[in-house]
Protein backbone atom coordinates (compact mmCIF):
# COMPACT_ATOMS: atom_id res chain seq x y z
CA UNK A 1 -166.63 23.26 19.10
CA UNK A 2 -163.44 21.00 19.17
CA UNK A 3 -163.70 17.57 20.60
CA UNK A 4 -161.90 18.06 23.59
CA UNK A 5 -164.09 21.23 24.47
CA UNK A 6 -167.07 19.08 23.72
CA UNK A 7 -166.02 15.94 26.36
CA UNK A 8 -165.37 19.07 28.98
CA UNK A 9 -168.50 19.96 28.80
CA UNK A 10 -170.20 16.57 29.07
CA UNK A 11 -168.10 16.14 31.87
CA UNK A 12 -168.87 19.89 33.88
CA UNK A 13 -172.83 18.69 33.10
CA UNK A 14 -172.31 15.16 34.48
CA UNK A 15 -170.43 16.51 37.80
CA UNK A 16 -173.38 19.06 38.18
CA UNK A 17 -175.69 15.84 37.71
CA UNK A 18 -174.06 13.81 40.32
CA UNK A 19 -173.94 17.27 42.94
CA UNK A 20 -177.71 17.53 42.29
CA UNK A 21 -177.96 13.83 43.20
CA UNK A 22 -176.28 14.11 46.27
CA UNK A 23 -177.82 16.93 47.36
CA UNK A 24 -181.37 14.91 47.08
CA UNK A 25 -179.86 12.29 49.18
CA UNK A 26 -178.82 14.26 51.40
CA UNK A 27 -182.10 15.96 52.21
CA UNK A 28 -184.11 13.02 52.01
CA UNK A 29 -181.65 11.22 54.48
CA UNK A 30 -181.68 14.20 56.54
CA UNK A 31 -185.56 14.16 56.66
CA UNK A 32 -185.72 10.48 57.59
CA UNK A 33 -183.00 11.43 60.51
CA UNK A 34 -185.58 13.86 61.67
CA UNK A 35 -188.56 11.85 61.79
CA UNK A 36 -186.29 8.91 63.59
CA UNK A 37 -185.52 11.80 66.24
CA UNK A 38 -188.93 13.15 66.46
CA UNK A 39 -190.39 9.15 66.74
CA UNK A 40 -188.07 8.92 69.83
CA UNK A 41 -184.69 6.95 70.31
CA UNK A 42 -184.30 3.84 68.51
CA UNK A 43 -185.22 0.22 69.86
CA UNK A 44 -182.94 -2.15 71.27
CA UNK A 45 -183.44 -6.32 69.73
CA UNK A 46 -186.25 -7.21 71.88
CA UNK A 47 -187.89 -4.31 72.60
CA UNK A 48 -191.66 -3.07 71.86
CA UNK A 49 -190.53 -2.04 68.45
CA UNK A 50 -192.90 -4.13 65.68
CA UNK A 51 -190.07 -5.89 63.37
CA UNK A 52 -192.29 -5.99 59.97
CA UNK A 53 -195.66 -4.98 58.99
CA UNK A 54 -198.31 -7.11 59.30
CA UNK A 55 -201.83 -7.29 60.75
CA UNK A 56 -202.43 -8.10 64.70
CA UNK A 57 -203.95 -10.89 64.97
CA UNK A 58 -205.16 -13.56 68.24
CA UNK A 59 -203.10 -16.77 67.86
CA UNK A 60 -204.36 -17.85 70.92
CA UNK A 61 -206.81 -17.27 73.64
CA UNK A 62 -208.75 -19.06 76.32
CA UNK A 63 -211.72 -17.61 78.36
CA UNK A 64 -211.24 -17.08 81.92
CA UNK A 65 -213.90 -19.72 83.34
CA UNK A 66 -214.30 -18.99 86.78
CA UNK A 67 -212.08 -18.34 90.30
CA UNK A 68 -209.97 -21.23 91.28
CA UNK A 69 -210.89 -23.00 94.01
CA UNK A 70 -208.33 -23.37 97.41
CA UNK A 71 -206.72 -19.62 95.89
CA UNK A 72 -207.64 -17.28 98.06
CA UNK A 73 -203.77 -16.27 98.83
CA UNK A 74 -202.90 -16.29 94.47
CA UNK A 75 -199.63 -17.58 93.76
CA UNK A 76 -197.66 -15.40 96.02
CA UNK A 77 -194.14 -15.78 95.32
CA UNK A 78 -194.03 -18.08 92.85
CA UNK A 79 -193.51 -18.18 89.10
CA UNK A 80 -196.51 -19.33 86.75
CA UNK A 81 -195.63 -20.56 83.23
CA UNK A 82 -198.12 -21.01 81.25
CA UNK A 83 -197.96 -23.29 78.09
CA UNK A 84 -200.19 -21.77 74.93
CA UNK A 85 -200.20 -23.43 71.50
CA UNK A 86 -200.26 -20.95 68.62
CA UNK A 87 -202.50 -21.05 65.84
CA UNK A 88 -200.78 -18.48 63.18
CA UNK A 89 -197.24 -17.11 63.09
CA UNK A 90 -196.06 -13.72 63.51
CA UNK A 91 -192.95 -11.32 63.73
CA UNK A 92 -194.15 -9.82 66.97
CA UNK A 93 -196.20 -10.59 70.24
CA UNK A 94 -198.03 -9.35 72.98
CA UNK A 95 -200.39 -10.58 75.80
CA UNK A 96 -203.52 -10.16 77.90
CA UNK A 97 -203.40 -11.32 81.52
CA UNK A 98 -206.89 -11.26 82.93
CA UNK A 99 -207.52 -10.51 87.07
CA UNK A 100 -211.41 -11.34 86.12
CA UNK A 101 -212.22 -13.54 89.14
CA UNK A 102 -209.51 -11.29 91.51
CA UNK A 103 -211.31 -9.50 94.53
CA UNK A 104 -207.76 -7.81 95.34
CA UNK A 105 -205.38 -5.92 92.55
CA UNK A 106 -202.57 -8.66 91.36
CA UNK A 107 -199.08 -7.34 91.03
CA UNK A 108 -197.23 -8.38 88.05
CA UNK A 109 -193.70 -7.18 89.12
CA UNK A 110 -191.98 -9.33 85.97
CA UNK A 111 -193.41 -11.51 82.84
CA UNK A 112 -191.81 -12.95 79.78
CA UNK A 113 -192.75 -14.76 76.69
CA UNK A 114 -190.08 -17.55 75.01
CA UNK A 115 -190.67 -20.47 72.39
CA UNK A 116 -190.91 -23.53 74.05
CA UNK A 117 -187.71 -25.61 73.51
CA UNK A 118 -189.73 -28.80 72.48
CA UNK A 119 -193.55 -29.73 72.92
CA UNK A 120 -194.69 -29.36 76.52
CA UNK A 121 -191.77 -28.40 78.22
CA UNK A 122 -191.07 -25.62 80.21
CA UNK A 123 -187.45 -25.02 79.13
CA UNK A 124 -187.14 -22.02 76.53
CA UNK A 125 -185.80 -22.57 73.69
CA UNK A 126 -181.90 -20.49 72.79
CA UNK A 127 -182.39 -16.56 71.87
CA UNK A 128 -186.31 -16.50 72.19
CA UNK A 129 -187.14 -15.43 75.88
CA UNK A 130 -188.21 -11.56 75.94
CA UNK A 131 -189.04 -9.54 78.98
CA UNK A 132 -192.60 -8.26 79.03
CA UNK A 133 -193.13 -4.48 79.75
CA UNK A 134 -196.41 -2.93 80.23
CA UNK A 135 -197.25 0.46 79.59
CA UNK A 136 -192.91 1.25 79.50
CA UNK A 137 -192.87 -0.91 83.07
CA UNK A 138 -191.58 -4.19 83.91
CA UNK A 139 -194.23 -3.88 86.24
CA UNK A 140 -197.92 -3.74 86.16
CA UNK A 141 -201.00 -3.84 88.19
CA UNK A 142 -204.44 -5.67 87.41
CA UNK A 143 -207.21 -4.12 89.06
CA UNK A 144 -210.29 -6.65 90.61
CA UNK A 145 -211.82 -7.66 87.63
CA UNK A 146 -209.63 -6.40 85.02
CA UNK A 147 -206.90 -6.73 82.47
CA UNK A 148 -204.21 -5.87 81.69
CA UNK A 149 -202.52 -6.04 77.24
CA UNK A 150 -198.48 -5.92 77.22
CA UNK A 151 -196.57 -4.02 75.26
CA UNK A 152 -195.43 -5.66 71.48
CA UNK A 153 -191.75 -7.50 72.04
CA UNK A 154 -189.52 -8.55 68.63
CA UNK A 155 -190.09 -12.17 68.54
CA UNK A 156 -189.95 -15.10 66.08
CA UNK A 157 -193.38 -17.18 66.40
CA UNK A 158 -194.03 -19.93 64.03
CA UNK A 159 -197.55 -21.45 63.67
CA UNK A 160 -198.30 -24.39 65.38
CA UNK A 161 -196.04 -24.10 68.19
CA UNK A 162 -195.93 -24.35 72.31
CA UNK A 163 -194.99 -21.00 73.55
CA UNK A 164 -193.95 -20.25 77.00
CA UNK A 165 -195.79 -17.33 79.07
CA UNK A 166 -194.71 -16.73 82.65
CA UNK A 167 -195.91 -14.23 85.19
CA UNK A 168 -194.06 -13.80 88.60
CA UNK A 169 -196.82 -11.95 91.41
CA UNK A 170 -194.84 -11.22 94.63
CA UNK A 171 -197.47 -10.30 97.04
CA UNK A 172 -201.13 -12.24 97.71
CA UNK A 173 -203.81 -11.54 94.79
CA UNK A 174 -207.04 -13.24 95.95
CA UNK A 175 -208.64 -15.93 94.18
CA UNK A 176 -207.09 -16.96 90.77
CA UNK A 177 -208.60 -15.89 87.64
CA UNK A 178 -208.06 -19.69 85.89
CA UNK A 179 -209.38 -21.73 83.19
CA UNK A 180 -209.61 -25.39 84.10
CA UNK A 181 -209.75 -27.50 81.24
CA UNK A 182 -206.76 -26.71 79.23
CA UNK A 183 -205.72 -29.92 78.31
CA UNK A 184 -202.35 -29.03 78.30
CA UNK A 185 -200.03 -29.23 81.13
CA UNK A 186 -198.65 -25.91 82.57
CA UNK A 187 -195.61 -25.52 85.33
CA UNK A 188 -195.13 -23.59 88.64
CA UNK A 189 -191.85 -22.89 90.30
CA UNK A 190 -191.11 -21.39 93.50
CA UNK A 191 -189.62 -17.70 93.38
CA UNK A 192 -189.20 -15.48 90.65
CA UNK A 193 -187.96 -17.60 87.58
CA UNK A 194 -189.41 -15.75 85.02
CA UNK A 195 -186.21 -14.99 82.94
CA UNK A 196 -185.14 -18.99 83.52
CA UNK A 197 -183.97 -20.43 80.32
CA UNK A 198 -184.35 -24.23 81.85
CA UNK A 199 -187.26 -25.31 83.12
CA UNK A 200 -185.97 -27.12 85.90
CA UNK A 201 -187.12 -25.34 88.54
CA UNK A 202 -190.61 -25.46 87.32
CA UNK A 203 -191.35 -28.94 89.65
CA UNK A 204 -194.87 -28.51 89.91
CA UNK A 205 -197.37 -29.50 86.91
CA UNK A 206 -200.58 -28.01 85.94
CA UNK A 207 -203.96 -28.95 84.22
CA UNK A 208 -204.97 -25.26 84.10
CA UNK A 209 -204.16 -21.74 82.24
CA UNK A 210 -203.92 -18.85 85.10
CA UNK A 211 -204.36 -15.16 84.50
CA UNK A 212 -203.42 -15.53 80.57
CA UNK A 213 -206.36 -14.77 78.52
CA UNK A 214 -204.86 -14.09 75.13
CA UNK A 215 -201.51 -14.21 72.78
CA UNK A 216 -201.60 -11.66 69.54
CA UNK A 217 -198.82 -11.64 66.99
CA UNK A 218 -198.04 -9.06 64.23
CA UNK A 219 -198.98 -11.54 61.21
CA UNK A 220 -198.40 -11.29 57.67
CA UNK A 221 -199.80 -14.82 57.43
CA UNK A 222 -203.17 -14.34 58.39
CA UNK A 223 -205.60 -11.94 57.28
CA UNK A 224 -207.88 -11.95 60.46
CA UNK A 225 -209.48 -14.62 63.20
CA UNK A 226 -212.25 -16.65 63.15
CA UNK A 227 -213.24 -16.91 67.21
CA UNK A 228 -215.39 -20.26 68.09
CA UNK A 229 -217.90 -19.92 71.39
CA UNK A 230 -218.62 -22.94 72.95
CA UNK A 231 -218.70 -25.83 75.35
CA UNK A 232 -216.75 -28.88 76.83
CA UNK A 233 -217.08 -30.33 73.37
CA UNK A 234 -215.11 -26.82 71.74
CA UNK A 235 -212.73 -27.26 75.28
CA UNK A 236 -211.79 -30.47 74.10
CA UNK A 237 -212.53 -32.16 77.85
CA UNK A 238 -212.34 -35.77 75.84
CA UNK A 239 -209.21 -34.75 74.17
CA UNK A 240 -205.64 -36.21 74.14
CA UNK A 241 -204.02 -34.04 76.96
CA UNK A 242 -200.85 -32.30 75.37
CA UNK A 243 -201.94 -33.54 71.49
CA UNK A 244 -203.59 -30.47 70.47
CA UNK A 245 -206.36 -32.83 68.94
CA UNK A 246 -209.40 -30.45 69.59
CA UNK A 247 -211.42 -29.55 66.56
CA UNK A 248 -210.18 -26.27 66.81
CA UNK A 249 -207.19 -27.23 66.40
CA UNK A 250 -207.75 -29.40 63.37
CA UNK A 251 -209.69 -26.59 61.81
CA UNK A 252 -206.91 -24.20 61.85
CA UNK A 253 -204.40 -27.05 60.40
CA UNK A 254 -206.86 -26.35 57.40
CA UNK A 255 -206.74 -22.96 57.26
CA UNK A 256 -203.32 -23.34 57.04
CA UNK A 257 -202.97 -26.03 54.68
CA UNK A 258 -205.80 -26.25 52.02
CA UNK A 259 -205.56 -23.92 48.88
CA UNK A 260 -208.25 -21.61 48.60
CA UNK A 261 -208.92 -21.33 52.49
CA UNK A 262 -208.94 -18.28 54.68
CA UNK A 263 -206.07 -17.34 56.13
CA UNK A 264 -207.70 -16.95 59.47
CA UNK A 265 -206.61 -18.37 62.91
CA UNK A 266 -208.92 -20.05 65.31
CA UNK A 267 -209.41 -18.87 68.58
CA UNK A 268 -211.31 -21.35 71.03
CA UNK A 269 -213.44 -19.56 73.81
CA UNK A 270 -214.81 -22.88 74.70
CA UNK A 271 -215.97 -23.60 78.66
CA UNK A 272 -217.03 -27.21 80.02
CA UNK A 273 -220.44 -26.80 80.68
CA UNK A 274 -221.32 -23.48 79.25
CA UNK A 275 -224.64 -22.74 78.36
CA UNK A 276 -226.37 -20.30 76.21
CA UNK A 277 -228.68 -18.79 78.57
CA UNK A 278 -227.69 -19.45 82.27
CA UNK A 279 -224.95 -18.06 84.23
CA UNK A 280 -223.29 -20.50 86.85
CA UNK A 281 -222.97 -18.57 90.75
CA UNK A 282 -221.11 -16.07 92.24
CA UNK A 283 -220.29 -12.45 91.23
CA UNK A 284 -219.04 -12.44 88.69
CA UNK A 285 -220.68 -15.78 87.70
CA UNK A 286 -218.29 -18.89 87.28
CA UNK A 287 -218.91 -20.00 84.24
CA UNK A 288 -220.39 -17.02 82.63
CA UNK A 289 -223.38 -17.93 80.23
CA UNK A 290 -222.81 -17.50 75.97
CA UNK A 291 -224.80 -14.42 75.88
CA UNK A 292 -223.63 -12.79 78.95
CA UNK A 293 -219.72 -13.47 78.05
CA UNK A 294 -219.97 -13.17 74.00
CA UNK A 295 -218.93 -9.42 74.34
CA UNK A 296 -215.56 -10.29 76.05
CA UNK A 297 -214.82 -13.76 75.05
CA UNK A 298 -215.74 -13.64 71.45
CA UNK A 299 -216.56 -9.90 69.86
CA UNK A 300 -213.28 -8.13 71.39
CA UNK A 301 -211.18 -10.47 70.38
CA UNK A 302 -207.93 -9.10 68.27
CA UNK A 303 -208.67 -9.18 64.27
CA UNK A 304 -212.10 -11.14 64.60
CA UNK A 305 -213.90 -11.39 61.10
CA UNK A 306 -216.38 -14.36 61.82
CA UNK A 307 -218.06 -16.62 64.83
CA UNK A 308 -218.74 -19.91 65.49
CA UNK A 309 -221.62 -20.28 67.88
CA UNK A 310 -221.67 -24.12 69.05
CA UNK A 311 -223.81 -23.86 71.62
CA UNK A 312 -227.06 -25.59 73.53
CA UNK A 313 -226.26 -28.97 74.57
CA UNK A 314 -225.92 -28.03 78.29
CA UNK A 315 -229.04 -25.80 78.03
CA UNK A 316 -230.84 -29.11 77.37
CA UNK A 317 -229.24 -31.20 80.05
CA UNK A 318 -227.62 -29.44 82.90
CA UNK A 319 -229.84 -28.16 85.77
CA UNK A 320 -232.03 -26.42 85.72
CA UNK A 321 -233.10 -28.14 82.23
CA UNK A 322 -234.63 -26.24 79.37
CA UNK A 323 -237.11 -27.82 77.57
CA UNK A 324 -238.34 -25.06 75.25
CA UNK A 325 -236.19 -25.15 72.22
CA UNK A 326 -237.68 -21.66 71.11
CA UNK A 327 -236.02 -20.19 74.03
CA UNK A 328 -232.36 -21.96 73.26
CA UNK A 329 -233.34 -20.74 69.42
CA UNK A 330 -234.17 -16.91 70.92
CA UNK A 331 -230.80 -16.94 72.72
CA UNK A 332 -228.75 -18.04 69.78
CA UNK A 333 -230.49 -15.48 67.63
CA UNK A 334 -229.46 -12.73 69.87
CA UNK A 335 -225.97 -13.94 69.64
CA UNK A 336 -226.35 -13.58 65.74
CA UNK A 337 -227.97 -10.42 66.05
CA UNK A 338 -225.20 -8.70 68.59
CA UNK A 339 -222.55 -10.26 65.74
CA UNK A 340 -224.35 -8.65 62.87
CA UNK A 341 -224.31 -5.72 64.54
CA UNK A 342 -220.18 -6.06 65.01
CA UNK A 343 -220.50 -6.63 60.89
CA UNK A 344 -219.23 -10.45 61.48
CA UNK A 345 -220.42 -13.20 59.60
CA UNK A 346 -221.78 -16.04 62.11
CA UNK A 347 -221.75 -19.87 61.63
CA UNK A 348 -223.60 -21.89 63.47
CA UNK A 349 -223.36 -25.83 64.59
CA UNK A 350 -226.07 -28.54 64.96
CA UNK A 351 -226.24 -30.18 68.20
CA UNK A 352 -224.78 -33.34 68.51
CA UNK A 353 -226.75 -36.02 69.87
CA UNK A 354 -226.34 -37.54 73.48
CA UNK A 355 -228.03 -40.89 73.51
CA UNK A 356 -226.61 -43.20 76.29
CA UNK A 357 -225.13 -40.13 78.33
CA UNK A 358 -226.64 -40.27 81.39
CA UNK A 359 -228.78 -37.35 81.10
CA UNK A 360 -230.81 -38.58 77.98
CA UNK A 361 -234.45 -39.04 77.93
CA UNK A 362 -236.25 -39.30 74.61
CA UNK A 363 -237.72 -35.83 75.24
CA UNK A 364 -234.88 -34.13 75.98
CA UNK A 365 -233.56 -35.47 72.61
CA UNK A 366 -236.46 -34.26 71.17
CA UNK A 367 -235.74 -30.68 72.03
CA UNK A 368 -232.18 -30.91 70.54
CA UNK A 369 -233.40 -32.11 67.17
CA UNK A 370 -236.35 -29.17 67.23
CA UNK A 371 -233.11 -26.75 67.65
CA UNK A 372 -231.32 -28.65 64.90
CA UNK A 373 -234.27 -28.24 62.66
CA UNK A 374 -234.41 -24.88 62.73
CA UNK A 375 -230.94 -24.05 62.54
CA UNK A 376 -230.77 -26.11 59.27
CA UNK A 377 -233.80 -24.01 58.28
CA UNK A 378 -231.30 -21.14 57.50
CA UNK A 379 -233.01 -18.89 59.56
CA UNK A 380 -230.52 -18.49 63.07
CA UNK A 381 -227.20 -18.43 61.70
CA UNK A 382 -225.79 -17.22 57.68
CA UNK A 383 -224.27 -20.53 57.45
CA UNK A 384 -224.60 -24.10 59.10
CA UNK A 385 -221.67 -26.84 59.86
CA UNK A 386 -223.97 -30.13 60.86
CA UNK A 387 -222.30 -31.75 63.51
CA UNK A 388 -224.95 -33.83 64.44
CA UNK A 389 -225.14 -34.92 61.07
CA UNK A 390 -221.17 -35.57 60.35
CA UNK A 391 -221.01 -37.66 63.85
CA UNK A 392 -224.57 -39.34 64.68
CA UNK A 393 -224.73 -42.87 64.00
CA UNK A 394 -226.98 -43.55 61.66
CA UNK A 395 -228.94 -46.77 62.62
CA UNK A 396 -229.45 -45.03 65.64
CA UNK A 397 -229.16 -41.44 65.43
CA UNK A 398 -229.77 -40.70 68.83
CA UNK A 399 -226.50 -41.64 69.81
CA UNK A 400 -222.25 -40.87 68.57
CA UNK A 401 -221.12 -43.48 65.85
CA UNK A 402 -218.55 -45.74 68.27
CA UNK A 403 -215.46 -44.28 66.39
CA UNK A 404 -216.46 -40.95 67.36
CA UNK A 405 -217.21 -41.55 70.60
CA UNK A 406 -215.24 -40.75 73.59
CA UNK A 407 -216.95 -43.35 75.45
CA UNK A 408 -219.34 -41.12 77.59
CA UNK A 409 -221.71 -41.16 74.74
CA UNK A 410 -221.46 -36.91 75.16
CA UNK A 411 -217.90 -36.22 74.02
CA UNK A 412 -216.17 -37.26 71.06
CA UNK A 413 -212.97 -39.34 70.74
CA UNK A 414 -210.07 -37.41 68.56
CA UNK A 415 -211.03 -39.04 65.83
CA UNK A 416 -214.64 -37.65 66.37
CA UNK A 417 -212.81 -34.17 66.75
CA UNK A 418 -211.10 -34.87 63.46
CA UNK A 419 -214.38 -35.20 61.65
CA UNK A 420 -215.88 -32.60 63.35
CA UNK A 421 -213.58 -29.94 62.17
CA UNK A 422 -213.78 -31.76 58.11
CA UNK A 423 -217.07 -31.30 58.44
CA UNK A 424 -216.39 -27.66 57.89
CA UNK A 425 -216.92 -25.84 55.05
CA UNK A 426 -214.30 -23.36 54.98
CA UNK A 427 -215.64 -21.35 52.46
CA UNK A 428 -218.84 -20.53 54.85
CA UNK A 429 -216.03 -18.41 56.71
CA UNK A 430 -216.19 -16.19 54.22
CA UNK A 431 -219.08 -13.94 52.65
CA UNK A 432 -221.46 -10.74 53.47
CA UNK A 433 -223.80 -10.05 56.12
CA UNK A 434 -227.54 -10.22 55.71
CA UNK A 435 -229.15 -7.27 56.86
CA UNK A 436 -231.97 -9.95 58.91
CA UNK A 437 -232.33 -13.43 58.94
């Protein structure tokens, strides 16, 4: 074979190489044409469309705590915009509005989510507001004691940030499914401002969260959620309003932060005055007890892999008073149990002492270190963070050490939050399930 015959024929092999080669590509672009058209029609920027893998995730959530009072005629044409501070990051969101507390449907007829454009205001920040749609519809309606999860939008959200969630309800909705202790300040403007970019027509100021129960995101920062059940002292009643200084807050700065941690958010399902074992009145109860609320507040919550249960103060000291610490032990061993059962691990806090509150009596204190001894027994909870014993004072450990204290002698200061969330052990977050304790 001559040399020139011999470079034809590489050549006649190399086109047939390069035909072959396109012919691949072709069919496997043709195939991935045909599952696009068989998925459905493409998303527009914004829409329900997830943006990136990831794992859903809560990076917020409150529990709805009871009906608000002076509400029976909702919010009728007017805009709520709720203020939520988010825990984890994510490429997408959705919510859950909550109609809990309702006794007539609530119409949703439009709902949005933005970043906030600084801390605690109510004007969005440039390119971040998205339209809510429900089920395909702008619109949606929450039946008496239900609620309602949106569809996923594209958006941005960082960790540690104020995001903006506003609901417009045209027509009267009965009393107002609320939660009154958010220690954040939420806005209310007249009409339907729910696309508004400023905030200045949101005038009016709110203490409370209405009809938003929960904020998911599409993370590929965190792995799952750790959900903490508790009280005013998990609400963070004694907190800096607007400072994010619960211990909820601090413990998910250390998730964040610390090498080695879980890469979990923290979602607080604390209520002011919640008890372990007693509902408060009406139907449904206000202020739902931890057992009869741990279901919906705590095991449904998106990508839950552990519990904090802190738990039992207001057993001891609120009417009607219990004085049996077995039965405050029994009800925080079902809680365990109903966990277990959910395969979640389940930590469990010591009760902090309340000497100089007005409620104390040296037997009542007496109870609450009988529960503390047994939970430090290792036998109600797989782990233990000691509370009691990270804040007491210890000349007199009946009562908060000053710094820590709030001044009520019940609460603690923020620098009594701060401690309580170092006195975590983040690796207690993580680990298997005993079969029984």
């Amino acid at each position: 074979m001559t040399r020139r015959n011999g470079y034809a024929l590489m050549a006649a092999l190399a086109a047939v190489v390069v035909l072959v080669s396109a012919a691949i590509y072709v069919g496997v672009s043709g195939d991935a044409r045909d599952d696009d058209l068989r998925a459905g029609p493409r998303h527009p920027q914004g829409s329900a469309a997830p943006a990136s893998s990831g794992t859903w995730v809560g990076t917020w959530s409150s529990s709805p705590a009871a009906a608000e009072p002076r509400t029976e005629a909702g919010f009728a044409g007017r805009s709520i915009r709720n203020v939520v501070h988010t825990s984890v990051g994510g490429s997408s969101a959705r919510i859950t509005l909550s109609n809990l507390y309702g006794r007539t449907p609530l119409s949703i007829t439009h709902a949005s989510i933005a970043l906030a454009a600084a801390p605690n205001n109510p004007s969005a920040a440039a390119g971040t507001l998205r339209r809510l749609s429900f089920g395909g519809n702008h619109s949606v309606v929450v039946k008496p004691g239900g609620q309602v999860v949106s569809d996923p939008v594209r958006l941005r959200v960082p960790h540690d940030a104020d995001l903006l969630v506003t609901t417009f309800s045209p027509t009267p909705s009965g009393p107002v499914t609320y939660h009154p202790h958010a220690r954040q300040i939420s806005y209310v403007a007249d009409g339907d401002r729910v696309s508004d970019l400023r905030g200045d027509a949101y005038t009016q100021q709110s203490p409370y969260w209405r009809y938003l129960a929960a904020v998911d995101v599409l993370s590929r920062e965190a792995e799952g959620a750790v959900v903490v059940l508790g009280d005013s002292l998990t609400d963070g009643v004694s907190s800096t309003m607007g400072a994010n200084a619960r211990w909820t807050d601090v413990l998910s700065d250390r998730l964040r932060d610390e090498q080695g941690a879980p890469r979990y958010s923290v979602l607080n399902q604390g209520i002011s005055g919640n008890r372990i074992l007693s509902d408060g009145l009406g139907r449904p109860a206000d202020n739902p007890s931890g057992l009869s609320r741990f279901e919906r507040d705590a095991l449904s919550r998106t990508g839950v892999k552990a519990v904090v249960i802190a738990l039992g103060v207001n057993d001891i000291l609120r009417n009607p008073q219990q004085t049996s610490s077995e039965e405050i032990l029994d009800g925080l061993r079902e809680l365990t149990r109903q966990a277990h059962a959910r395969g979640l691990r389940v930590i469990g806090a010591t009760l902090m002492p309340f000497g100089g509150h007005r409620g104390y009596t040296p037997e009542l204190d007496e109870v609450r270190r009988q529960v503390n001894e047994e939970i430090r027994s290792g036998k109600v909870f797989d782990a233990v963070v000691d509370f009691d014993r990270a804040l007491r004072d210890p000349y007199a450990p009946e009562r908060l050490r000053e710094p820590y204290d709030s001044g009520d002698h019940l609460h603690p200061s923020d620098e009594g939050f701060k401690k309580m969330a170092y006195a975590f052990n983040l690796a207690s977050l993580r680990g298997s399930v005993p079969a029984e304790l």
